[in-house]
Protein backbone atom coordinates (compact mmCIF):
# COMPACT_ATOMS: atom_id res chain seq x y z
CA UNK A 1 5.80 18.09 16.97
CA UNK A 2 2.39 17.24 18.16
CA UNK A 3 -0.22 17.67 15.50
CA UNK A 4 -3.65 16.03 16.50
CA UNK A 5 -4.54 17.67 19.83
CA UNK A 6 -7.85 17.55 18.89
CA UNK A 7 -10.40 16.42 22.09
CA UNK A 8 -13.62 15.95 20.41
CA UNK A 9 -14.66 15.35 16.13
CA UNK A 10 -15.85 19.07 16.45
CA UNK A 11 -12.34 20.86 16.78
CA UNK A 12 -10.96 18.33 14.14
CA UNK A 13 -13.74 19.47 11.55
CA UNK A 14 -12.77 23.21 12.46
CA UNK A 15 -8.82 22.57 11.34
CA UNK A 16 -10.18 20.52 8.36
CA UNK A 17 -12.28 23.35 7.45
CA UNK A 18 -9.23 25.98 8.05
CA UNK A 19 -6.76 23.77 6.20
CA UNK A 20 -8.17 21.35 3.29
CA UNK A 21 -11.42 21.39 0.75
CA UNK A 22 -11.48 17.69 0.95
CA UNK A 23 -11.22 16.63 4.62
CA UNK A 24 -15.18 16.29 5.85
CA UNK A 25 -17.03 14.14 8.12
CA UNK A 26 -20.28 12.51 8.81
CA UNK A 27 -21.23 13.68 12.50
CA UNK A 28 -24.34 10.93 12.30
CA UNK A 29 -23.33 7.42 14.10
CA UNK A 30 -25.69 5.73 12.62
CA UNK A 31 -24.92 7.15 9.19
CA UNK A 32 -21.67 5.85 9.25
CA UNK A 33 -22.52 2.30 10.37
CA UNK A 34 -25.36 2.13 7.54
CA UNK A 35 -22.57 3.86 4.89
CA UNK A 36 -19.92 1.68 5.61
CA UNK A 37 -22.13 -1.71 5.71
CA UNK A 38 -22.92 -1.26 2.30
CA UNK A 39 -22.06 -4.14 0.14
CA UNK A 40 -19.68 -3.59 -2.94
CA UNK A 41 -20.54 -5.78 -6.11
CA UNK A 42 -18.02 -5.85 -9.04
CA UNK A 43 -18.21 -7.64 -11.95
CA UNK A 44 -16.93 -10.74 -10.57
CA UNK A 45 -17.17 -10.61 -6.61
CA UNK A 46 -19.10 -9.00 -3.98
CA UNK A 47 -17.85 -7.78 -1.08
CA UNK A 48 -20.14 -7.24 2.16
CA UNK A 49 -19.14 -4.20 3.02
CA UNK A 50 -17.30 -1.02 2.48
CA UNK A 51 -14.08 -1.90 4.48
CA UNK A 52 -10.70 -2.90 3.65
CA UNK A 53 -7.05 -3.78 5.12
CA UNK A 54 -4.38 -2.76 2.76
CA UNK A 55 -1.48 -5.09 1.86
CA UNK A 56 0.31 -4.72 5.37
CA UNK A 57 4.09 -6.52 5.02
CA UNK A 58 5.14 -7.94 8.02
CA UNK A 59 8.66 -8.79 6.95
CA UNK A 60 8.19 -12.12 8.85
CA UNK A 61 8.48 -14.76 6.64
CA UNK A 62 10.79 -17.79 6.69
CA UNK A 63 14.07 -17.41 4.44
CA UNK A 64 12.83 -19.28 1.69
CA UNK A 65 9.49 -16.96 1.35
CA UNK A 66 6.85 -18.92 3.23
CA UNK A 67 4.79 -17.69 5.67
CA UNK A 68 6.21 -18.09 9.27
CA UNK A 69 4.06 -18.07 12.89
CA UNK A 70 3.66 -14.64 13.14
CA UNK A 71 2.36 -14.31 9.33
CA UNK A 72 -0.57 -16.68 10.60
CA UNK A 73 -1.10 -14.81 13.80
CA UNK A 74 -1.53 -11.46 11.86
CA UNK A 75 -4.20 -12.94 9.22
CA UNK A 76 -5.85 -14.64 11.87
CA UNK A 77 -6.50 -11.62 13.80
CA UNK A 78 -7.87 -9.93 9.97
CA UNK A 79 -9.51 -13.00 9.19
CA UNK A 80 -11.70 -12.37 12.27
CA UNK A 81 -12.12 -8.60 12.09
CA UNK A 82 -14.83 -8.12 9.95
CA UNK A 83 -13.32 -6.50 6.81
CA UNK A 84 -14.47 -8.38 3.56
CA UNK A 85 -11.26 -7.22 1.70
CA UNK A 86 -8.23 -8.61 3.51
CA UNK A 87 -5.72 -7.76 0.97
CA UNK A 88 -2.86 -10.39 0.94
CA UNK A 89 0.49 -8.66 1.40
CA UNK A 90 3.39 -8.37 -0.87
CA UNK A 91 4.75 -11.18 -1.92
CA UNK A 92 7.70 -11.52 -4.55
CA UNK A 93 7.73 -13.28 -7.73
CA UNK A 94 11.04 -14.06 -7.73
CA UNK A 95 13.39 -14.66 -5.15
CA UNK A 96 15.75 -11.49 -6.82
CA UNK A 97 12.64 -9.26 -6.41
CA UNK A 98 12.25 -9.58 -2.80
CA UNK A 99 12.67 -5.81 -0.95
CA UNK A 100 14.20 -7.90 2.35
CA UNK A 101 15.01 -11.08 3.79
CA UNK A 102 12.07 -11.72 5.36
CA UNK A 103 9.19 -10.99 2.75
CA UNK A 104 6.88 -13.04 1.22
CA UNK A 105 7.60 -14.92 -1.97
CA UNK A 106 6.01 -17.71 -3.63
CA UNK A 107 7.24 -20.56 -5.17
CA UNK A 108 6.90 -23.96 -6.31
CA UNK A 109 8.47 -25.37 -3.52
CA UNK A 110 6.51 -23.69 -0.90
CA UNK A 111 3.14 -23.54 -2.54
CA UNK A 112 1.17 -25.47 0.14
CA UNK A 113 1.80 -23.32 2.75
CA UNK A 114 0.12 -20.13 0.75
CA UNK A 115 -3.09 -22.82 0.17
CA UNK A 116 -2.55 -23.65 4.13
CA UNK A 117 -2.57 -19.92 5.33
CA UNK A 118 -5.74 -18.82 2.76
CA UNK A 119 -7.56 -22.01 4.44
CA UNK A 120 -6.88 -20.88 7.78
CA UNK A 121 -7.81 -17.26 6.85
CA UNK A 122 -11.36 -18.61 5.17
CA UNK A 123 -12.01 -20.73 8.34
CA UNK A 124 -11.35 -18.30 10.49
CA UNK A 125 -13.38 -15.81 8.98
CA UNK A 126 -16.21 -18.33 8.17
CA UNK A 127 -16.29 -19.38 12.40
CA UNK A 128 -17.37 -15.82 13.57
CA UNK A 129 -19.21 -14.52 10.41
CA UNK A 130 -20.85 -17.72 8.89
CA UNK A 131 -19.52 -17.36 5.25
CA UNK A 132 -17.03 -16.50 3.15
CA UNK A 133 -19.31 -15.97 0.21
CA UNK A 134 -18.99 -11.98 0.51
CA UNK A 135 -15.34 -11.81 1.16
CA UNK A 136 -12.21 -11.37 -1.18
CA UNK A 137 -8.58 -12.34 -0.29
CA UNK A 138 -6.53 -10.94 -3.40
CA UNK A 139 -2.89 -12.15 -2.82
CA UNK A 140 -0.72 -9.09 -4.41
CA UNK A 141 2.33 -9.71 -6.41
CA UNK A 142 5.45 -7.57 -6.75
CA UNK A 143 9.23 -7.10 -7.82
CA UNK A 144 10.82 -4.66 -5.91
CA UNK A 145 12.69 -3.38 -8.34
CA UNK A 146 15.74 -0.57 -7.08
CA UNK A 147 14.43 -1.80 -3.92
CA UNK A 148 15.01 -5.14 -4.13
CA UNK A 149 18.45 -7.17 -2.06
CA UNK A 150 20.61 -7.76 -2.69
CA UNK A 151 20.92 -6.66 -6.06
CA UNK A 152 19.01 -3.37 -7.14
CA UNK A 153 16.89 -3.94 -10.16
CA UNK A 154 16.42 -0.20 -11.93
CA UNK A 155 14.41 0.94 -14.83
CA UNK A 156 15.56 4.03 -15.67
CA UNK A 157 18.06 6.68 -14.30
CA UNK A 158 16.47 9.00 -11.82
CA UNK A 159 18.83 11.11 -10.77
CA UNK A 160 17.52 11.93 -7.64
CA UNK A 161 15.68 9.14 -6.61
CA UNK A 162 19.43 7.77 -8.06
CA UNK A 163 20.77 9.60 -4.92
CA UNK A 164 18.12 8.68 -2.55
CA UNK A 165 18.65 5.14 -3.04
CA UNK A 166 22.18 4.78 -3.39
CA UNK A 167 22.59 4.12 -7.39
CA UNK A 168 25.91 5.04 -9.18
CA UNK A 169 25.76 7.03 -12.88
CA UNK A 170 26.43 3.74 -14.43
CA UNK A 171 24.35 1.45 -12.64
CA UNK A 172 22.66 -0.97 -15.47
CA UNK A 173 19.01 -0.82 -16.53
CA UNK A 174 16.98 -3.81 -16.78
CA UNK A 175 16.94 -4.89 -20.62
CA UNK A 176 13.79 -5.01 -22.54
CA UNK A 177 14.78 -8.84 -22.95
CA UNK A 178 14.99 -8.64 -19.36
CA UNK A 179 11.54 -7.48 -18.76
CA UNK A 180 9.64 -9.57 -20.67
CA UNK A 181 11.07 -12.47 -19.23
CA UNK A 182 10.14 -11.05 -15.66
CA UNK A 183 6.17 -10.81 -17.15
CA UNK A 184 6.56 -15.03 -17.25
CA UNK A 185 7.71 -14.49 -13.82
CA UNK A 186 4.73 -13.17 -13.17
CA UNK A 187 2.30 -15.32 -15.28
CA UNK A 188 4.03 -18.14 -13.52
CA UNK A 189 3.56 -16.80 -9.88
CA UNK A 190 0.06 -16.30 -10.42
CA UNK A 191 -0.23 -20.04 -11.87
CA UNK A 192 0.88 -21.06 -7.94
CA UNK A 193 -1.38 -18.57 -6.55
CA UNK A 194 -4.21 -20.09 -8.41
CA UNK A 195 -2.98 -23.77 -7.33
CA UNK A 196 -2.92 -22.35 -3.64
CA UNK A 197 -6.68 -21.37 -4.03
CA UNK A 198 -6.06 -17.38 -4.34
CA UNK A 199 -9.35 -16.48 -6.50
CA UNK A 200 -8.09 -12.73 -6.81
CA UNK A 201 -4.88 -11.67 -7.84
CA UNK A 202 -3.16 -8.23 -7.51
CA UNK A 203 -0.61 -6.26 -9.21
CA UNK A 204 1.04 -4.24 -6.77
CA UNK A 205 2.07 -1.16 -9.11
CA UNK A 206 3.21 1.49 -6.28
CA UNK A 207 5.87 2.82 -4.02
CA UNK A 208 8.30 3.10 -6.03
CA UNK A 209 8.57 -0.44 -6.98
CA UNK A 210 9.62 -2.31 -10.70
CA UNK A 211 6.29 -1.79 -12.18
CA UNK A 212 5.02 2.17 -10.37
CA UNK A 213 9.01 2.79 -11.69
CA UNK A 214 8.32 2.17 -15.19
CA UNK A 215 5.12 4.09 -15.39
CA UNK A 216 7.63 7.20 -14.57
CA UNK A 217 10.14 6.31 -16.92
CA UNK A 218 9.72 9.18 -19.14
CA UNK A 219 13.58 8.73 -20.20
CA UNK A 220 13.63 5.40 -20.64
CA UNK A 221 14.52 4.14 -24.31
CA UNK A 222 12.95 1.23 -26.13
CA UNK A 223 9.87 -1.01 -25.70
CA UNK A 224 8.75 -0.02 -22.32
CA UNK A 225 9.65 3.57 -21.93
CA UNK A 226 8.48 7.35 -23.26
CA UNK A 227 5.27 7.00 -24.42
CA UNK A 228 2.24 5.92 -22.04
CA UNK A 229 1.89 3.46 -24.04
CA UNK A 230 5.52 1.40 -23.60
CA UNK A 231 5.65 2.57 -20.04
CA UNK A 232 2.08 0.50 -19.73
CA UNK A 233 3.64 -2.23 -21.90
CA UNK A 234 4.30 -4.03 -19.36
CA UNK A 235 1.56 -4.15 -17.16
CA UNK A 236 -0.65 -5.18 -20.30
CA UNK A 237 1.71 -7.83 -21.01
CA UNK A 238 1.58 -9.38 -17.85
CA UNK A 239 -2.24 -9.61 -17.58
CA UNK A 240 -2.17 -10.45 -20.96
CA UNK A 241 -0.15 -13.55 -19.75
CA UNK A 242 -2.48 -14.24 -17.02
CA UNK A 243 -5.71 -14.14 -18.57
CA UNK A 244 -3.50 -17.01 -21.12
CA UNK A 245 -2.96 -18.84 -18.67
CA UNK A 246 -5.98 -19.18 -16.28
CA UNK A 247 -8.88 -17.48 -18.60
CA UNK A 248 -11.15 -15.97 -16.63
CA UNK A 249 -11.25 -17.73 -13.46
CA UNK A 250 -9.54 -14.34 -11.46
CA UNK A 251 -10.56 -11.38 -10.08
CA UNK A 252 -8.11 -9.07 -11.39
CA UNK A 253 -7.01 -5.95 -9.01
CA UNK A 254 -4.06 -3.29 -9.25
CA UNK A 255 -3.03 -1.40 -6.41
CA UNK A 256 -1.55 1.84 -8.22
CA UNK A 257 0.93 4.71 -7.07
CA UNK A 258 -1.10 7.59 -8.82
CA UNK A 259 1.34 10.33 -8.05
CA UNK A 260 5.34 10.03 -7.46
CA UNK A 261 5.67 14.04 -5.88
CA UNK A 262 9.58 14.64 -5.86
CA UNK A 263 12.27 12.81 -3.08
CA UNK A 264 12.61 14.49 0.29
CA UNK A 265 15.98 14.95 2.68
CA UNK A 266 16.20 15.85 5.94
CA UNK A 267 16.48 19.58 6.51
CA UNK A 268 18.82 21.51 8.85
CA UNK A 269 16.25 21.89 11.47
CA UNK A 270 15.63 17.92 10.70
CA UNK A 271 12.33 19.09 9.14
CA UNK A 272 11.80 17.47 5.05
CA UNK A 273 12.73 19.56 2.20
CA UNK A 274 12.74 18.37 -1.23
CA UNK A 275 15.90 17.33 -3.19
CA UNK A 276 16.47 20.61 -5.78
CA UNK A 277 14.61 19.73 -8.49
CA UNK A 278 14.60 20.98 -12.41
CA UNK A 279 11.43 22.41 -14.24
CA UNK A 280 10.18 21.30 -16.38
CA UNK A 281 10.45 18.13 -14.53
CA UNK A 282 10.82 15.29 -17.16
CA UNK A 283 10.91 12.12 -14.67
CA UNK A 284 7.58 10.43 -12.59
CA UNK A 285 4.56 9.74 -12.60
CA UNK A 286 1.38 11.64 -11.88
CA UNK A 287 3.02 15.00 -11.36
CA UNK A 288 2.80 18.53 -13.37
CA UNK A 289 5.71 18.66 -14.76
CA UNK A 290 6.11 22.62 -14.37
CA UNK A 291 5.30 21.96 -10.59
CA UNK A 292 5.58 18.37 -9.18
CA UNK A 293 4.68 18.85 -5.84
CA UNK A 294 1.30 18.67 -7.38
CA UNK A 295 -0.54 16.33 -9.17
CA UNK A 296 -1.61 16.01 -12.92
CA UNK A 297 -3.61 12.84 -13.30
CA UNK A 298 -4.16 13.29 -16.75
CA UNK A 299 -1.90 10.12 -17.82
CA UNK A 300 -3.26 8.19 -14.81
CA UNK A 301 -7.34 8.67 -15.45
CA UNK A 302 -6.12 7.52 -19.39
CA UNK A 303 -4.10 4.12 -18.57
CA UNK A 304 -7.12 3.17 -15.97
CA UNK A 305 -9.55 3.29 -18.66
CA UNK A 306 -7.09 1.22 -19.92
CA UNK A 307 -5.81 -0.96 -17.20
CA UNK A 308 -10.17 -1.56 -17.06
CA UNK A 309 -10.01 -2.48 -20.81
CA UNK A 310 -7.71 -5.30 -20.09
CA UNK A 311 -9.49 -7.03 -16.93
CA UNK A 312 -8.81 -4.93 -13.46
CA UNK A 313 -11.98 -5.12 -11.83
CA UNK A 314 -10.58 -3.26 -8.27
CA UNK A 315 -8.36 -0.46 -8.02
CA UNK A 316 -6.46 0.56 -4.56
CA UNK A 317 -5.62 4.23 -4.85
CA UNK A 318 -1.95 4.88 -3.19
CA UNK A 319 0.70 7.76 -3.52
CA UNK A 320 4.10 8.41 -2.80
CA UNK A 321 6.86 6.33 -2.26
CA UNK A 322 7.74 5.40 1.99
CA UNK A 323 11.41 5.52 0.94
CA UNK A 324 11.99 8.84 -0.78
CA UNK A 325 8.80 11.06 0.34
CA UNK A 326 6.83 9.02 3.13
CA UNK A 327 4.59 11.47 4.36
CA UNK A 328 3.07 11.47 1.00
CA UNK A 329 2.03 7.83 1.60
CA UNK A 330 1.10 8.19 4.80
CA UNK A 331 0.56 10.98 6.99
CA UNK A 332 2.39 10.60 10.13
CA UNK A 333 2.12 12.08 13.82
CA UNK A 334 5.90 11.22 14.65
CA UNK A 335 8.43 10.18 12.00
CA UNK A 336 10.87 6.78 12.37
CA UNK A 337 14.13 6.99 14.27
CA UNK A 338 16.73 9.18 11.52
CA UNK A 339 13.57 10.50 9.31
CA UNK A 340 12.42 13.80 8.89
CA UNK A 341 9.62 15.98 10.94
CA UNK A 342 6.63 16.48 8.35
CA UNK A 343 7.22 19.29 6.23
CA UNK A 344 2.88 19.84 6.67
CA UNK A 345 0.36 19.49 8.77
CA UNK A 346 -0.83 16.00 8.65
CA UNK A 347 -4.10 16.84 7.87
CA UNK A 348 -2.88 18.51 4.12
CA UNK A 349 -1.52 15.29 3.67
CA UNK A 350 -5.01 13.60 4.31
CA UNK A 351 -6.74 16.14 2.22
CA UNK A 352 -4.13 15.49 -0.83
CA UNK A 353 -5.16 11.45 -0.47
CA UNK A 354 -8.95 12.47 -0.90
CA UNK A 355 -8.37 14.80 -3.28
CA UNK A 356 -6.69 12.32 -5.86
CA UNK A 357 -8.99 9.45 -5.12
CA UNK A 358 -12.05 11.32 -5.41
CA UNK A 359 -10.66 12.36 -8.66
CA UNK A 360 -9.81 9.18 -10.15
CA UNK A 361 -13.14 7.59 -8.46
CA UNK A 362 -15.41 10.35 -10.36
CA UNK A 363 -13.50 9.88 -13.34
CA UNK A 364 -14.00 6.00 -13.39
CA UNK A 365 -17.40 5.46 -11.36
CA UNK A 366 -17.69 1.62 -12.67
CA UNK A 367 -14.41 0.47 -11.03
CA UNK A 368 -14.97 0.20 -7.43
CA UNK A 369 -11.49 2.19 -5.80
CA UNK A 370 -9.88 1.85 -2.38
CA UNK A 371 -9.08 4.82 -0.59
CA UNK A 372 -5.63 5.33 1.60
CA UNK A 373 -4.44 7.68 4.27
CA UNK A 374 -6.99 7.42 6.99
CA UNK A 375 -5.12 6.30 9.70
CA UNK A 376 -4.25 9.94 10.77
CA UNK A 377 -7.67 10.72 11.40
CA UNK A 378 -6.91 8.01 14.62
CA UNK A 379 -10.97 7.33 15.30
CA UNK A 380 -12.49 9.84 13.81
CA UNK A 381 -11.16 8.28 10.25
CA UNK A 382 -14.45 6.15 10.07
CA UNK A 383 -16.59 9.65 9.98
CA UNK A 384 -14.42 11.07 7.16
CA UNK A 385 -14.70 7.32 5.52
CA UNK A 386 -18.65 7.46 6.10
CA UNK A 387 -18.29 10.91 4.21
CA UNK A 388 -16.08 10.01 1.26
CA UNK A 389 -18.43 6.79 0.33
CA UNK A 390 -21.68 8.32 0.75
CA UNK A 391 -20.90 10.75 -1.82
CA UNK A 392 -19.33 8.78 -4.03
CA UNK A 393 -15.17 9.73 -3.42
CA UNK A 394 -14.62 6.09 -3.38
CA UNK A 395 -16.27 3.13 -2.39
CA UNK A 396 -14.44 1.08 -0.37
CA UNK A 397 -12.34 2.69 2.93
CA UNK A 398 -9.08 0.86 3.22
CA UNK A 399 -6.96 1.05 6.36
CA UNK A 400 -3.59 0.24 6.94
CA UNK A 401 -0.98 1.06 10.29
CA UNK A 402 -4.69 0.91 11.75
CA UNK A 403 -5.13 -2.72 10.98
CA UNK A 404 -2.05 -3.80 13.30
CA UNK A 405 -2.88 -2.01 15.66
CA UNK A 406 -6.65 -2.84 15.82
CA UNK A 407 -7.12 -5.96 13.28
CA UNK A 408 -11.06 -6.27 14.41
CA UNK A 409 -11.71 -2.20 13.68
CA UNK A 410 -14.59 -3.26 11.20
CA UNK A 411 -16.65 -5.12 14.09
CA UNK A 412 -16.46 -2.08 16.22
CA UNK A 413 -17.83 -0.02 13.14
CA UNK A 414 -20.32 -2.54 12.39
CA UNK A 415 -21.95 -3.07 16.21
CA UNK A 416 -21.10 0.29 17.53
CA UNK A 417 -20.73 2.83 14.80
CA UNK A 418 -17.56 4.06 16.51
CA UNK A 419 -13.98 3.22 17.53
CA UNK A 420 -12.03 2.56 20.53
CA UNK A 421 -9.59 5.07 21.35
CA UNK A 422 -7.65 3.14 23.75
CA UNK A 423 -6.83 0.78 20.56
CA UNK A 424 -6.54 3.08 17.67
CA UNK A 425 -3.28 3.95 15.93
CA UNK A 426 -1.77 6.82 16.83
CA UNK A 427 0.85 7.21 13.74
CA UNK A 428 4.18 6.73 15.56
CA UNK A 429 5.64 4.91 13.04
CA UNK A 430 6.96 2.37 15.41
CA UNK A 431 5.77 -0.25 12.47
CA UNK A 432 7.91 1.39 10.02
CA UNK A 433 11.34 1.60 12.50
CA UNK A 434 11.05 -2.11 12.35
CA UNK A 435 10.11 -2.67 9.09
CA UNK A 436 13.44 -0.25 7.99
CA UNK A 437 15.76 -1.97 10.63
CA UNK A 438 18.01 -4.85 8.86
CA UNK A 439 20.29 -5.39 12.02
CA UNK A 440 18.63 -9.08 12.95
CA UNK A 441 20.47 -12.35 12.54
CA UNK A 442 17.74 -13.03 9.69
CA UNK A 443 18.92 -9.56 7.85
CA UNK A 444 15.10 -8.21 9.13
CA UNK A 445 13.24 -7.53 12.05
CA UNK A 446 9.39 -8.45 11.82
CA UNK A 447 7.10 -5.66 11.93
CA UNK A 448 3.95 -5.02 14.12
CA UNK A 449 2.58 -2.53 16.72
CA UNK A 450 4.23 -2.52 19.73
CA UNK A 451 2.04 0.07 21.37
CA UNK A 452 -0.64 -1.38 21.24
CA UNK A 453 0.42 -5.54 20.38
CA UNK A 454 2.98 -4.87 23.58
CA UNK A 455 3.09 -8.72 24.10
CA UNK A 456 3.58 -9.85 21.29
CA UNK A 457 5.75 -6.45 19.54
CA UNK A 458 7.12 -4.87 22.49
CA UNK A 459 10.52 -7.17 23.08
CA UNK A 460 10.97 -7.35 19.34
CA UNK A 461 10.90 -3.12 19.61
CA UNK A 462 13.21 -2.86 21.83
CA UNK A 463 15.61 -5.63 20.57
CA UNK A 464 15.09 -3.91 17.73
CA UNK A 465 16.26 -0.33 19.37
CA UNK A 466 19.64 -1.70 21.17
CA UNK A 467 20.73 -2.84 17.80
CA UNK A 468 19.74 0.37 16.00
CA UNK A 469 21.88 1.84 18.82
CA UNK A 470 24.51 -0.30 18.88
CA UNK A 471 25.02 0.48 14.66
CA UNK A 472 24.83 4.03 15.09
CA UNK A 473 27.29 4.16 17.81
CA UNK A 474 29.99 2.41 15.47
């Protein structure tokens, strides 16, 4: 179903006015170049201007986790499109807690190629905007937890995220023993990042991953589950463990899953549904438990004040999880091959990203946040930016699908106030068919946007197609 028929910003503000509270624009060109120039200082950095590219995985790395030709080619094209936040994808901190083949992961014996790649992304960025002085390349670190291959790594029993993701009754739970050896894991992968000149270091904490898990895991007995406090434990830990290891020298960040919603399955007219659900819900994170299709962000506006308290100087708001709920995370014109139809209009979807981040931003004005779920807002997702900053709903406007489709989106903004239509993402989800298809000789295909990267994406799509086809033929 085709959702944004919209011809001109005018019609879009009259839906946006019809369906959301949060969804506004500024109409003013020139506003919106001025708004989203503005520097950003933190306590540590400053960043010079208001624009961001999330942590975009491009599942293209060689087996053994370094980055391969078309990992340079994409930070390249970032380097030299005018964002001073190029967010440095997800990369693993152990081999075991990699979420496919192909992603990132750093280790000792590949260490020089993450110092080679942030080189080439400071030159690069230095030879069109003469310095690097304003601009921040956090690398973020993850496990992938139930998500990782080729063994699932759970924290708790979730019984229908259980379902969603293909875990037994009496699948094991990662021991508290096992835990806090996986914090060294993660003390010891930010020791390489630092050796490979990363001055900023993130903790990815979202989609459903090892650490956004535990903050849900309600359930859970022992050290690191029930109370906020042990289902924080380890994410104070493992800063803990940095700041011992490299004092003060980083730029801490946390990119953090602020509200889990409930899974999704595909409905009988192949529209989403959620899974049957019990109330009061006792699983999750960020959700009222009487009602978890909405948010309660009690818990979450505590543990930043405390996440602040132990050295995160940047925080990138996210929601949802892409593998159980994805048009929670991202709002989305035209689902993935086998996914379902949105069970919204986009634009409610847009309205519940503002909403939250505005919260938490208000809550916490002294931690500069990073707002998500632009992208369906195709050009007109600079005004609504523009808005959202000048008032104070967040100070930095992150974009994401956008970025692969139009890496250099920030220059337009910057010299024109506007952007290109004939370039901007259109929320296909052609990215995310790739990034979900396994059927490659390297057990991954490498994600990009073939509508608009046709040369370099477009025979990888439809390689990528036939074998999709060819599996769900058997």
């Amino acid at each position: 179903m085709r959702h944004f028929t919209y011809k001109n910003l005018e019609q879009l503000q009259q839906a946006a006015e019809q369906l959301t509270q949060h969804v506004r624009f500024e109409t003013d060109k020139s506003k919106v170049q001025s708004t989203l120039a503005r520097p950003v200082i933190g306590k540590s950095f400053r960043l010079g201007n208001s624009m961001a590219i999330h942590p975009m995985e491009g599942c293209d790395s060689t087996l053994d986790g370094r980055p391969d030709k078309l990992t340079y080619r994409r930070y390249e094209r970032f380097a030299r499109g005018g964002a001073k936040l190029i967010w440095f994808e997800a990369t693993a901190v152990r081999e075991d807690g990699r979420a496919n083949t192909r992603q990132l992961w750093i280790n000792k014996d590949n260490v020089d190629d993450y110092t080679r790649i942030l080189e080439m992304i400071r030159r690069e960025h230095m030879a069109r905007f003469g310095t690097t002085d304003d601009l921040l390349e956090p690398i973020q670190l993850t496990h992938s937890g139930r998500y990782s291959i080729p063994k699932k790594t759970i924290a708790y029993h979730h019984p229908l995220i259980d379902q969603k993701s293909g875990i037994p009754a009496d699948y094991p739970v990662i021991t508290d023993g096992e835990l806090e050896r996986l914090e060294d894991a993660y003390a010891d992968a930010v020791k390489l990042a630092v050796q490979a000149g990363f001055r900023a270091v993130e903790l990815k904490v979202t989609h459903g991953y090892l650490l956004a898990e535990l903050l849900g895991a309600k359930t859970r007995e022992g050290r690191y589950g029930g109370s906020l406090e042990n289902r924080t434990r380890m994410i104070r830990n493992i800063m803990g463990k940095i700041r011992a290891a490299t004092g003060n020298q980083l730029t801490l960040l946390m990119r953090l899953g602020c509200f889990d919603s409930v899974p999704y399955m595909n409905g009988p007219d192949g529209v989403g549904i959620p899974l049957p659900y019990p109330v009061p819900y006792p699983w999750g994170w960020g959700v009222d438990s009487n009602n978890p299709m909405r948010e309660d962000l009690t818990e979450v506006k505590q543990a930043i004040g405390w996440f602040k308290d132990w050295g995160i100087e940047l925080l990138n708001v996210s929601i949802g999880c892409p593998y159980y709920n994805p048009h929670i995370v991202r709002p989305f014109e035209k689902p993935d091959e086998s996914n379902y139809e949105q069970p919204e209009h986009p634009i409610v979807g847009v309205d519940r990203h503002f909403r939250i981040a505005g919260e938490l931003q208000r809550a916490h004005p002294d931690l500069p946040m990073v707002g998500s779920g632009y992208s369906w807002l195709q050009i007109y997702s600079i005004n609504a930016a523009a808005h959202n900053v000048a008032r104070g709903n967040i100070a930095i406007f992150g974009i994401g699908r956008n970025a692969l489709a139009y890496p250099d989106f920030a220059v337009d903004i910057a010299e024109k106030g506007e952007l290109d239509e004939a370039r901007v993402c259109k929320t296909l989800t052609y990215c995310t068919f790739l990034m979900r298809n396994k059927s490659n000789a390297l057990g991954q295909f490498p994600t990009g946007c073939p509508p608009f990267d046709k040369m370099m994406y477009g025979p990888i799509m439809k390689e990528a197609r036939e074998a999709f086809r060819v599996l769900n033929k058997k």
